[in-house]
Protein backbone atom coordinates (compact mmCIF):
# COMPACT_ATOMS: atom_id res chain seq x y z
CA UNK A 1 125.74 174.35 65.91
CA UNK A 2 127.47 177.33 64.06
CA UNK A 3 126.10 176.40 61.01
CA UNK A 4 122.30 176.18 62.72
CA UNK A 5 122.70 179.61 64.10
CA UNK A 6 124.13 181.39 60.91
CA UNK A 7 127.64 182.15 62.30
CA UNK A 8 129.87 182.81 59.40
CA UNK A 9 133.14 181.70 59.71
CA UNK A 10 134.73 184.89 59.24
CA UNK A 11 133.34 186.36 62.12
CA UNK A 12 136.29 184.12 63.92
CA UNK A 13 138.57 184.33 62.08
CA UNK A 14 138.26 188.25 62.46
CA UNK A 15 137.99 187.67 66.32
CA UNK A 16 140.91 185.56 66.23
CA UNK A 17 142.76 188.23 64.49
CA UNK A 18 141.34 191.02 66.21
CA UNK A 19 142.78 189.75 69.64
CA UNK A 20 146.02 188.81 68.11
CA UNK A 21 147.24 192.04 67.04
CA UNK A 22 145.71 193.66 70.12
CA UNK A 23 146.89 192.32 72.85
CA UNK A 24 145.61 193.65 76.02
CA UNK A 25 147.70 194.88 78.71
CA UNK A 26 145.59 195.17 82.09
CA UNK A 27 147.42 197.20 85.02
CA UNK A 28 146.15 197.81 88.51
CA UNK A 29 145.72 201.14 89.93
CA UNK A 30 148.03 201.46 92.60
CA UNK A 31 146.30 203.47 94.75
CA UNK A 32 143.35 201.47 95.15
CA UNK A 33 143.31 197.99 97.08
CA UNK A 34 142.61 194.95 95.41
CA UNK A 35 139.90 193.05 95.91
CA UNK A 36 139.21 189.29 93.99
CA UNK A 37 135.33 189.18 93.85
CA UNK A 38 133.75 186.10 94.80
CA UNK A 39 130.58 184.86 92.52
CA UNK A 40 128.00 182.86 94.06
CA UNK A 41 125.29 180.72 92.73
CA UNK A 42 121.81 182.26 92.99
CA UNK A 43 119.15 182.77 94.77
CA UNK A 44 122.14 183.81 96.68
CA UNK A 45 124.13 187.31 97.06
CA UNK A 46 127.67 187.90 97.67
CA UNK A 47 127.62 189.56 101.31
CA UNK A 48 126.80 193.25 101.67
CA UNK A 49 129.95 195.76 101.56
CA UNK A 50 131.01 197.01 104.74
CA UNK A 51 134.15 198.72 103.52
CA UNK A 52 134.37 202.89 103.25
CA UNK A 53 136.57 203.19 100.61
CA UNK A 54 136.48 202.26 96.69
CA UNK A 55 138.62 199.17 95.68
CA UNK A 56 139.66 197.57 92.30
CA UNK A 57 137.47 194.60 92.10
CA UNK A 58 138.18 191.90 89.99
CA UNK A 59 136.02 189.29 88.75
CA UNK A 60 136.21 186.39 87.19
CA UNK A 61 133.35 184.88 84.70
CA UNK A 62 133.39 182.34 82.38
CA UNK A 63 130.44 181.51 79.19
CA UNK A 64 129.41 178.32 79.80
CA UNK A 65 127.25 176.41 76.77
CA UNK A 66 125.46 173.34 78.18
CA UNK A 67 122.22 170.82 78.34
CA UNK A 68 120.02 170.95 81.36
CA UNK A 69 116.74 170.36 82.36
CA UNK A 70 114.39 173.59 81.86
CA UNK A 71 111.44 171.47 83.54
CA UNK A 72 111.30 168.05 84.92
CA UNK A 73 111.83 165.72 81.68
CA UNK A 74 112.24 168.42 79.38
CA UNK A 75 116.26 169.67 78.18
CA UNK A 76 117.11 172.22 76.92
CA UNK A 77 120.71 174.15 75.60
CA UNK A 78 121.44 177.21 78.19
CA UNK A 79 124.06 179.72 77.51
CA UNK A 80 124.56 180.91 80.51
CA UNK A 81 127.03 183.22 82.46
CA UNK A 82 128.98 181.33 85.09
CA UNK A 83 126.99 177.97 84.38
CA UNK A 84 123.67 179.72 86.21
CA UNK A 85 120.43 180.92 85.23
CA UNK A 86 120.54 183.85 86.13
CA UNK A 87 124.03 184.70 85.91
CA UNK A 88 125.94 185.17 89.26
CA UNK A 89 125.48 188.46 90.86
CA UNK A 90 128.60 190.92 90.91
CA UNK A 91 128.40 193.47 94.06
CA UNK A 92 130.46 196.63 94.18
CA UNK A 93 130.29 199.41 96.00
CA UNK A 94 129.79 203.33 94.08
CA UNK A 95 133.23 204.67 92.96
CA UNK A 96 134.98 201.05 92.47
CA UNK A 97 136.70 200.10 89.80
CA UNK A 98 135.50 196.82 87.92
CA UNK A 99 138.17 194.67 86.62
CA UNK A 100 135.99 192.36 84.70
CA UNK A 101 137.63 189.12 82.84
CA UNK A 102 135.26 186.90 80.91
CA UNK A 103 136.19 183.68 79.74
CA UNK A 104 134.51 182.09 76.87
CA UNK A 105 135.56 178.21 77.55
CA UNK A 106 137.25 176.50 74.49
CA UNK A 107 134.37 174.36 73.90
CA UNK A 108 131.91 176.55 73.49
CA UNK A 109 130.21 176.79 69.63
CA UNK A 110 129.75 180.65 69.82
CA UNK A 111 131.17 183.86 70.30
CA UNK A 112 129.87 185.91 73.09
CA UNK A 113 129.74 189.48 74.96
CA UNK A 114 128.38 191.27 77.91
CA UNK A 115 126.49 194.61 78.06
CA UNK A 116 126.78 195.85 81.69
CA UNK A 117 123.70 198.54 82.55
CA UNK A 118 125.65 199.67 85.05
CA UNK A 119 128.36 200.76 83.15
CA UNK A 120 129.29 204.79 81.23
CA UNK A 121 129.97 203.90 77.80
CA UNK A 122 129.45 202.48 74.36
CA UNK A 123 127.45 199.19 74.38
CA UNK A 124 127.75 198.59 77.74
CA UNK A 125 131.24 196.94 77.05
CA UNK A 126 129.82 194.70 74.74
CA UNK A 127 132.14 195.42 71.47
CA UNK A 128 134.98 195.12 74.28
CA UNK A 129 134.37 192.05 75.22
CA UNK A 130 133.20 190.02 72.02
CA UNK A 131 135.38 187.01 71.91
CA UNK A 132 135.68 183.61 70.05
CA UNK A 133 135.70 180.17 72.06
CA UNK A 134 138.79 179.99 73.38
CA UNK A 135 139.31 183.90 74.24
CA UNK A 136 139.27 186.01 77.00
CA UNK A 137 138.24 189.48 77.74
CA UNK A 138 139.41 191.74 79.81
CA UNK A 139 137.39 195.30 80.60
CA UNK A 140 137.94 197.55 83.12
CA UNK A 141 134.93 200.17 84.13
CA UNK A 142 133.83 202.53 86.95
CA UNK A 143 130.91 201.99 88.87
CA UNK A 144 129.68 205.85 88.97
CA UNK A 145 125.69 205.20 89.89
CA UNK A 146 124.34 203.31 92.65
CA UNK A 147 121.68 200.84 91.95
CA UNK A 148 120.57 197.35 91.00
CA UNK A 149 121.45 196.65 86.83
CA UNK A 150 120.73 193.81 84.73
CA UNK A 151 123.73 192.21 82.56
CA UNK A 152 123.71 190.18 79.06
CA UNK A 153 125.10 189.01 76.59
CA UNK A 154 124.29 191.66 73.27
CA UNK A 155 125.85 189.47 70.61
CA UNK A 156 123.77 188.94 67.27
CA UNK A 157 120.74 187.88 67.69
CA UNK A 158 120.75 189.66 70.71
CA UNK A 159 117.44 188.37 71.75
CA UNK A 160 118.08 184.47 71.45
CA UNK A 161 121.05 184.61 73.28
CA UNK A 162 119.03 186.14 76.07
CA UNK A 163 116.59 183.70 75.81
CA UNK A 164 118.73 180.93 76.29
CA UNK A 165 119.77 181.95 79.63
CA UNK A 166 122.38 184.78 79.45
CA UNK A 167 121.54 187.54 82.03
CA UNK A 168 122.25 188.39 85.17
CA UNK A 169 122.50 191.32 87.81
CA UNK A 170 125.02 193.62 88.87
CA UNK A 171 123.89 195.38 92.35
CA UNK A 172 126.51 199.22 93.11
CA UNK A 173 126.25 199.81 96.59
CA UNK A 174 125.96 203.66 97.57
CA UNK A 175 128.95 204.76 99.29
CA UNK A 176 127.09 205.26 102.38
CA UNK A 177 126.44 201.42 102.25
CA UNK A 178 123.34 199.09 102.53
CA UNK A 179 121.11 198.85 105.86
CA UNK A 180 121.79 195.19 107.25
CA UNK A 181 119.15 192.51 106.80
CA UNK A 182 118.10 189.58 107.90
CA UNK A 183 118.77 187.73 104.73
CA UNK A 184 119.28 188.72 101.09
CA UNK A 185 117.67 186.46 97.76
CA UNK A 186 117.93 186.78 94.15
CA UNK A 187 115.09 185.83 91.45
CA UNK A 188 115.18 186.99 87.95
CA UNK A 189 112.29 186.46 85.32
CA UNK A 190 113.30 184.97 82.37
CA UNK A 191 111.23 183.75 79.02
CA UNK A 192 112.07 180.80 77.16
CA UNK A 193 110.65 179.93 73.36
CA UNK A 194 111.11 176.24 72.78
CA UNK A 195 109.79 174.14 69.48
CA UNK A 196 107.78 171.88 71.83
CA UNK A 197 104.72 172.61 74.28
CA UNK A 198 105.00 173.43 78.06
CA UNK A 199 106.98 170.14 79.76
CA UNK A 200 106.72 168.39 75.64
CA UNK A 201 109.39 165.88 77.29
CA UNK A 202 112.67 164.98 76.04
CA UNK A 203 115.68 167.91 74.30
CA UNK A 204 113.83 171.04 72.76
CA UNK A 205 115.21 173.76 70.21
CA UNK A 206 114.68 177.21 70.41
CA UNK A 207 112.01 178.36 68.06
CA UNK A 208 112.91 181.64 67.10
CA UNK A 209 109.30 182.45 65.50
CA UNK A 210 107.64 182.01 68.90
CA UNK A 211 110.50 184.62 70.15
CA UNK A 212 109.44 187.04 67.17
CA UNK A 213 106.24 186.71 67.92
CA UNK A 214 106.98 187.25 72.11
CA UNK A 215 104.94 184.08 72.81
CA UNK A 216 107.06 182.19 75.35
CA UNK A 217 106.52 178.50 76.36
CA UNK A 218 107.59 179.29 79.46
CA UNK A 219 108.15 182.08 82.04
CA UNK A 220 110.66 181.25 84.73
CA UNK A 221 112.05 182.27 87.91
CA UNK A 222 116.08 181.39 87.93
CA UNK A 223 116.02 179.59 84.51
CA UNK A 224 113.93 176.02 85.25
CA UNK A 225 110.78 174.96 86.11
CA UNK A 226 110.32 174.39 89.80
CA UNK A 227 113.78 176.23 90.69
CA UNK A 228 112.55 178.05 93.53
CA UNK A 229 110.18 175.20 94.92
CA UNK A 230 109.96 172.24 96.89
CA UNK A 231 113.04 171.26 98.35
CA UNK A 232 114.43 174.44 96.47
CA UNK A 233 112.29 177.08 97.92
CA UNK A 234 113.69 179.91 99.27
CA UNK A 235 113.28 180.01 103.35
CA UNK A 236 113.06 182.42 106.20
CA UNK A 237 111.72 182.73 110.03
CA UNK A 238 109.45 184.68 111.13
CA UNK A 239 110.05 188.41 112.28
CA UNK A 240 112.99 188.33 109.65
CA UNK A 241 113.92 191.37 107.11
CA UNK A 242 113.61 190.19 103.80
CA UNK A 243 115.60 191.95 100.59
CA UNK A 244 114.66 190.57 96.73
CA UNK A 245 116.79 191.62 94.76
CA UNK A 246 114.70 191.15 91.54
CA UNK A 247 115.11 191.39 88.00
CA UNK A 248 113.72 190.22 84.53
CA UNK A 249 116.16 189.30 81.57
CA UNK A 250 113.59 189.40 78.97
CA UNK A 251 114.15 189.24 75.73
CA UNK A 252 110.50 190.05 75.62
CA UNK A 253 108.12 189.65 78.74
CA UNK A 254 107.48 192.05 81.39
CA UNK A 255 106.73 190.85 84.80
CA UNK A 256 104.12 192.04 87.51
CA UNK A 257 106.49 190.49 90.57
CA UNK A 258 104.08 189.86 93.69
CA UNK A 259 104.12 187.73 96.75
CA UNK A 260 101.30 186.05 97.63
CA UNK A 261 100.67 187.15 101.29
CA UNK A 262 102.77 189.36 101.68
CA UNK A 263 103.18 193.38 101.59
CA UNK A 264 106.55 194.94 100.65
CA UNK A 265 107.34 197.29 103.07
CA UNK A 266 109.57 199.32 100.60
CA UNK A 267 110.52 198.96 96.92
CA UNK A 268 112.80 200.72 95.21
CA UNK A 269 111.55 201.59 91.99
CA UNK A 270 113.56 200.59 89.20
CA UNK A 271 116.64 199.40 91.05
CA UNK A 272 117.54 203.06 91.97
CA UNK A 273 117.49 205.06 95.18
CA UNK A 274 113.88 206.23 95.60
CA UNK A 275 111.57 203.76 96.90
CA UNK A 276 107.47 203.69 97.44
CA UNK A 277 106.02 202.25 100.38
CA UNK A 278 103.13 199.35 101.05
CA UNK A 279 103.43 197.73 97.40
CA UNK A 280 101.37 195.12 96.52
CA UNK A 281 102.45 194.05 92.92
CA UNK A 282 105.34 196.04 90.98
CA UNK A 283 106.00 196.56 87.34
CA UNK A 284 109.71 195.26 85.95
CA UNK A 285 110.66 195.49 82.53
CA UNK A 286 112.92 193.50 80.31
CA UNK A 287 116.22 194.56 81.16
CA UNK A 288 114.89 196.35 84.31
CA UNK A 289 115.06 195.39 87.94
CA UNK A 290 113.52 196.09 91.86
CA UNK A 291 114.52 195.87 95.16
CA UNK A 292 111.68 194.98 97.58
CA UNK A 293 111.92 194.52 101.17
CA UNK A 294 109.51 193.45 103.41
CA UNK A 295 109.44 191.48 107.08
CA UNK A 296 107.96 188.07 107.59
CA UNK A 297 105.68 188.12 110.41
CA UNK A 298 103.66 184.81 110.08
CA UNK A 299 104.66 181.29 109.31
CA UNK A 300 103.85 179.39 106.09
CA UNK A 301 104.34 179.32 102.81
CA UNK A 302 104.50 182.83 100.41
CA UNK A 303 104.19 182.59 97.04
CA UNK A 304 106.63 184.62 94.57
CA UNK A 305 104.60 184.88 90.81
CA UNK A 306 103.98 187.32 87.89
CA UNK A 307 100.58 188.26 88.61
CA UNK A 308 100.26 187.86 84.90
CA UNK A 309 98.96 184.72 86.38
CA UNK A 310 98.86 182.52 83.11
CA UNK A 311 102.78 182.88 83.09
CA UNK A 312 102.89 181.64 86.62
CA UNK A 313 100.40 178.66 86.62
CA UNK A 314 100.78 177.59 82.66
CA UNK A 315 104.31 178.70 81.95
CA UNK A 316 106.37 178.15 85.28
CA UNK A 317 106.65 181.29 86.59
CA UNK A 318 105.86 180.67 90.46
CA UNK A 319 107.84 180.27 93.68
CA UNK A 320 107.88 179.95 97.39
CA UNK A 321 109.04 181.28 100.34
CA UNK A 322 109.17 179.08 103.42
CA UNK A 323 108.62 180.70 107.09
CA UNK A 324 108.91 179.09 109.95
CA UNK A 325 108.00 180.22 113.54
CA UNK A 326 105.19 180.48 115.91
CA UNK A 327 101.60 181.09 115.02
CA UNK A 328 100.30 185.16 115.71
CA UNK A 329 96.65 184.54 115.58
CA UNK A 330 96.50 188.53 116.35
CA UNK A 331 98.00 189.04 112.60
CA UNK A 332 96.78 186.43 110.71
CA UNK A 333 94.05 183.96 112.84
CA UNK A 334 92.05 180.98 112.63
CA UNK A 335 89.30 180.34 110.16
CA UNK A 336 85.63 178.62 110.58
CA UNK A 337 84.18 177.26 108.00
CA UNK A 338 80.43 175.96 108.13
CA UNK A 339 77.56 175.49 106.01
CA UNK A 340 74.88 178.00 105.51
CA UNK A 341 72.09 177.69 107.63
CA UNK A 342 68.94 179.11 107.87
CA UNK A 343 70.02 181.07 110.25
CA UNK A 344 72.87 182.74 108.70
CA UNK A 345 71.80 182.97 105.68
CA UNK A 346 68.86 185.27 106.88
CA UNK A 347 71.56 187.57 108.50
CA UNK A 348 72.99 187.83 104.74
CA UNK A 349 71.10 190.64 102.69
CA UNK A 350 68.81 189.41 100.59
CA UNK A 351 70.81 190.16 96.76
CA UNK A 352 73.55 187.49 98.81
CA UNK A 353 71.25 184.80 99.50
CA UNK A 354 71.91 181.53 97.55
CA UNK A 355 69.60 179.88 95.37
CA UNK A 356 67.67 177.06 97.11
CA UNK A 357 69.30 173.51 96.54
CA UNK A 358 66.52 172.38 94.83
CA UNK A 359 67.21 175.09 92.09
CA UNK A 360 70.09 173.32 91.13
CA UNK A 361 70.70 170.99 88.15
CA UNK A 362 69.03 167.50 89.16
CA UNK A 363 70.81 164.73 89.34
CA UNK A 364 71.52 162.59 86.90
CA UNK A 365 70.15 158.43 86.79
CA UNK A 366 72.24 155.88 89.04
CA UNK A 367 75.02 154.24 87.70
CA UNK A 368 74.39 151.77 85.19
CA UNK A 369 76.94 149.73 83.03
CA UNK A 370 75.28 151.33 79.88
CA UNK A 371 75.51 154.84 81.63
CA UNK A 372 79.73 154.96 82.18
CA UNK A 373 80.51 156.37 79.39
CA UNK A 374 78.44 159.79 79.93
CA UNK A 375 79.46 160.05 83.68
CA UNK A 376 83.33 160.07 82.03
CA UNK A 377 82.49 162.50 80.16
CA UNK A 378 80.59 164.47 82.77
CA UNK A 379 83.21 163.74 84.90
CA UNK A 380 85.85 165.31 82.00
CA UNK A 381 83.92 168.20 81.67
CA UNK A 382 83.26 169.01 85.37
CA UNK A 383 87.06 168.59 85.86
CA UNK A 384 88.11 170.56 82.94
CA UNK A 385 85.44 173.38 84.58
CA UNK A 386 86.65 173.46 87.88
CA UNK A 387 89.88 171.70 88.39
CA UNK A 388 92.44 171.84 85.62
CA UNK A 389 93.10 175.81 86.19
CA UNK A 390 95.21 174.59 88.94
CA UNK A 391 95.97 171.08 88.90
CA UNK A 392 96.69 171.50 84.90
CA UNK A 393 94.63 168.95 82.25
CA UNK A 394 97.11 166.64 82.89
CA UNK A 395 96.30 166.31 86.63
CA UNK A 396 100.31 166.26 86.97
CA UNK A 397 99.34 169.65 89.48
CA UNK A 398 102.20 172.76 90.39
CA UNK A 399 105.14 171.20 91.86
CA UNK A 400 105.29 172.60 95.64
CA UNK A 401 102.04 174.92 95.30
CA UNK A 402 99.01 172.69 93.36
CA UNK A 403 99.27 168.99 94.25
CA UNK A 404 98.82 166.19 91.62
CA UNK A 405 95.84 164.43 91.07
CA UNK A 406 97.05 161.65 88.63
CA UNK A 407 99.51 159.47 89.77
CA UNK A 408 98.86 160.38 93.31
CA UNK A 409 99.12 158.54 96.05
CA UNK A 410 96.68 160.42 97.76
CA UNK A 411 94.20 159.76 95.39
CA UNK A 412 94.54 156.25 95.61
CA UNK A 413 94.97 155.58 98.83
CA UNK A 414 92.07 158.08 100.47
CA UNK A 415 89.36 158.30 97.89
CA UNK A 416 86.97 158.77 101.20
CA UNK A 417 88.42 162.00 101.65
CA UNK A 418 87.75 163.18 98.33
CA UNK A 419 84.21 164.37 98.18
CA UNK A 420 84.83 166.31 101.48
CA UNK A 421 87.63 168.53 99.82
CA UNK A 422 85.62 168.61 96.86
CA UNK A 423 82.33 169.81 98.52
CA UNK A 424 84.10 171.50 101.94
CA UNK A 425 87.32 172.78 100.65
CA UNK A 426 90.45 172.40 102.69
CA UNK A 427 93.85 173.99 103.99
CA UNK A 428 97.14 172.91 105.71
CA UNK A 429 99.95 170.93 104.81
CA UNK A 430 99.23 167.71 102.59
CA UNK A 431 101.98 165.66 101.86
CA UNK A 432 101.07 163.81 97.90
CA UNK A 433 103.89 161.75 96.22
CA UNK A 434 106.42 162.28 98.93
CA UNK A 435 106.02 166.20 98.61
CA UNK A 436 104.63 168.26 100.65
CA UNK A 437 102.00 171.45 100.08
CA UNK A 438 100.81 173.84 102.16
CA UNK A 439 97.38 176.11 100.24
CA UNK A 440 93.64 176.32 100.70
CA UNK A 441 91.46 174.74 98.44
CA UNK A 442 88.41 176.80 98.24
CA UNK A 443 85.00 174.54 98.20
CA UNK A 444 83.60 174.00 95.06
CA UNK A 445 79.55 174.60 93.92
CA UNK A 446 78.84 171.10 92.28
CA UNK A 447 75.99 168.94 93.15
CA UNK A 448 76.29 165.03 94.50
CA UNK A 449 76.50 163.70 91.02
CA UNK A 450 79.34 165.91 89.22
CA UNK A 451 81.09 165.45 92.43
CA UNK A 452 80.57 161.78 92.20
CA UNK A 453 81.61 162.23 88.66
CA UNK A 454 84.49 164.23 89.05
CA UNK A 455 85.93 161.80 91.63
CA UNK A 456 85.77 158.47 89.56
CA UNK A 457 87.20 160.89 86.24
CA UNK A 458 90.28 161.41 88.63
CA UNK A 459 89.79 157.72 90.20
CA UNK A 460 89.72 155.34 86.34
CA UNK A 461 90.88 158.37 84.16
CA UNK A 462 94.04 159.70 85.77
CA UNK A 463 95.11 156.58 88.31
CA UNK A 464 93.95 153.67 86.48
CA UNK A 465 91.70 152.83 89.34
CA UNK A 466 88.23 151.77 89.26
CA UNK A 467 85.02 154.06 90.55
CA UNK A 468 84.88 154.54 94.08
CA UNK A 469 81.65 157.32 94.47
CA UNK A 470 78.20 157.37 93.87
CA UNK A 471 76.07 160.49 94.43
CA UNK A 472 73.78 159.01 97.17
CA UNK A 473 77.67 158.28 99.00
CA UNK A 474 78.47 162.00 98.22
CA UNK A 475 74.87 163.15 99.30
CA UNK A 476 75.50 160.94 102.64
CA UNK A 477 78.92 163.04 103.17
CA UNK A 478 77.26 166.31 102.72
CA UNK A 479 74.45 165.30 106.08
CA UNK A 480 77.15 163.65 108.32
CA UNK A 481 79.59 166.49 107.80
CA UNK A 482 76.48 169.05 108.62
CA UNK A 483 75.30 167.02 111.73
């Protein structure tokens, strides 16, 4: 590995030296308390600071080096601070004292730093704490500004060691303190360059051209694919305070951080004291970072992307927030959904009213044994049209937001239902593979015979079954479901 990344072997020996003939000497200021910080893994926050008066806080953080899975199948190398992606949070309050000792562990490859925003001087304390495996630093630093402040590692090439996972936050209370909430979460964008595709299975290298060239294979919340979903989603209750405490690593990508249904109440803008009310999406940079707060006020799921919505439905960057509680039909109620009739379709002005069904494509021949081949491919490209956007070309789906389609159980146990989602839409909880979704499916404008075509795609194609729709079934749906 340190011949891969270019590391001459100087550069340790100099280390080595360096720390050998200056031994530091670390001594507490007596008139402050002390107080040993604990680190916790995120999405979670160490617990707000109730104390009045400044401390000497010491923390402890090791660089760990290590294989893990970035998405389900696919490994990856992480560098990471504290053996999370992000690194763990540090919280001190304005006017503390940092005591910070970082370990690099013996059997790491490389040498490593960290640059602290939050901290008054050269580099960040990056040239103080640049140290060989084996080494540890220890830097001591006033917190002087309130505010939320990203941390990483700023050894050469800065950029890929970001990339492979070392950032994190460090959050200075004012001295007044923090209002109390309900609960506290931490998410932090990251982009990842590896040789392979999005989910290319099996251990991937970091392709430094794609990282020249800022053109990540994936965007992720807390450093894997699926980290804040399914069984790892972040939760709440209704009527509960909510505070993000969000920020974005980099190297490279920018993130416009949304929830999907809901409306943060405040934000403060850049991680610093000033905040703007009723925000729907908010701009972070690399190296930047947000506080949003906002109350939960109906149940079900909210869903945490960039609303650079390639990165969140191609590259990984999408999560969810779980409430529970009771229903408040006076916030958010009940939906009908129902054909158009004449009827109501003569209450529509007239630009709004649809084309007649007989405008529509007609449908193709009945089935024949000669004719497969051409539904498959009508069936490909009606898919490809109007399904893979969500469910990906695959059909493997978003875990915990866009269910599977190949593979699924669903699929091959309730073909029936098919056409009616297809043609009807649908929302709720589904439960596919063991897992379970909660979204709307809007309906989709295809006639009998791509519907029929779509289905048996999904059906042979991606679940090695065998055709189970024709368009005169699909047709028959359609009249039953309108009687």
């Amino acid at each position: 590995m340190k011949k891969k990344y270019g590391i001459a072997p100087a550069m340790f020996a100099c280390l080595a030296g360096a720390f050998a003939m200056a031994p530091i000497a670390v001594q507490a200021a007596p008139e402050l308390p002390i107080v040993q910080h604990e680190l916790v893994a995120p999405p979670k926050v160490p617990p707000r600071i109730t104390r009045k008066t400044p401390a000497r806080v010491v923390v402890h953080m090791t660089v760990e080096e290590f294989e893990k899975e970035i998405a389900p199948g696919t490994k990856y190398t992480f560098w990471t601070f504290g053996g999370t992606v992000p690194g763990k949070m540090i919280r001190v309050r304005e006017g503390d004292t940092v005591e910070l000792h970082l370990k690099n562990l013996a059997e790491n490859k490389l040498p490593h730093n960290i640059d602290l925003h939050a901290v008054t001087g050269p580099g960040g304390g990056a040239e103080r704490t640049l140290i060989a495996p084996g080494n540890e630093a220890i830097f001591t630093f006033k917190a002087l500004n309130p505010g939320l402040y990203v941390y990483h590692c700023a050894t050469a090439p800065v950029a890929m060691h970001i990339a492979n996972g070392m950032y994190g936050m460090i959050l200075v209370e004012p001295k007044e303190g923090m209002a109390p909430v309900d609960k506290e979460y931490y998410v932090m964008q990251g982009d990842f360059y590896t040789a392979g595709n999005y989910r290319a299975p099996g251990l991937q290298a970091f392709d430094m051209q794609k990282s020249i060239d800022e053109k990540p294979t994936y965007v992720l919340f807390n450093g894997a694919d699926g980290a804040l979903t399914g069984e790892n989603s972040l939760t709440a209750n209704t009527d509960e305070k909510i505070r993000m405490f969000f920020g974005v690593g980099g190297p490279n990508i920018t993130s416009s951080f949304h929830i999907i249904g809901a409306i943060f109440d405040k934000v403060y803008l850049e991680g610093g004291k000033n905040f703007q009310e009723n925000v729907q999406t908010t701009m972070v940079p690399a190296g930047g970072a947000t506080i949003a707060e906002f109350k939960t006020k109906v149940p079900g799921n909210l869903t945490l992307v960039d609303h650079s919505l390639s990165r969140a439905f191609h590259k990984g960057a999408i999560g969810l927030l779980k409430v529970t509680g009771p229903d408040r039909p006076e916030v958010f109620g009940p939906s009908v959904k129902r054909p158009l009739t004449e009827s109501t379709v003569n209450k529509t002005e007239p630009a709004a009213k649809p084309a007649p069904q007989a405008a529509k494509p007609a449908a193709a021949a009945p089935a024949s044994a000669a004719a497969k081949p051409q539904q498959h491919a009508r069936g490909k490209a009606v898919y490809e049209a109007n399904c893979a956007a969500c469910h990906q070309a695959d059909g493997k789906g978003v875990d915990g937001v866009f269910p599977p389609l190949a593979n699924s159980d669903f699929v091959q146990q309730r073909p029936d239902e098919l056409a009616a989602i297809i043609s009807q839409g649908r929302s709720g909880e589904l439960v596919v593979n063991g897992k379970r979704y909660n979204g709307v499916m809007p309906p989709q404008d295809l006639n009998d015979e791509d519907v029929a075509s779509v289905i048996n795609y999904i059906s042979v194609g991606m679940n090695r079954g065998k055709e189970v729709a024709t368009a005169d079934q699909v047709r028959s749906q359609r009249k039953a479901k309108v009687q």
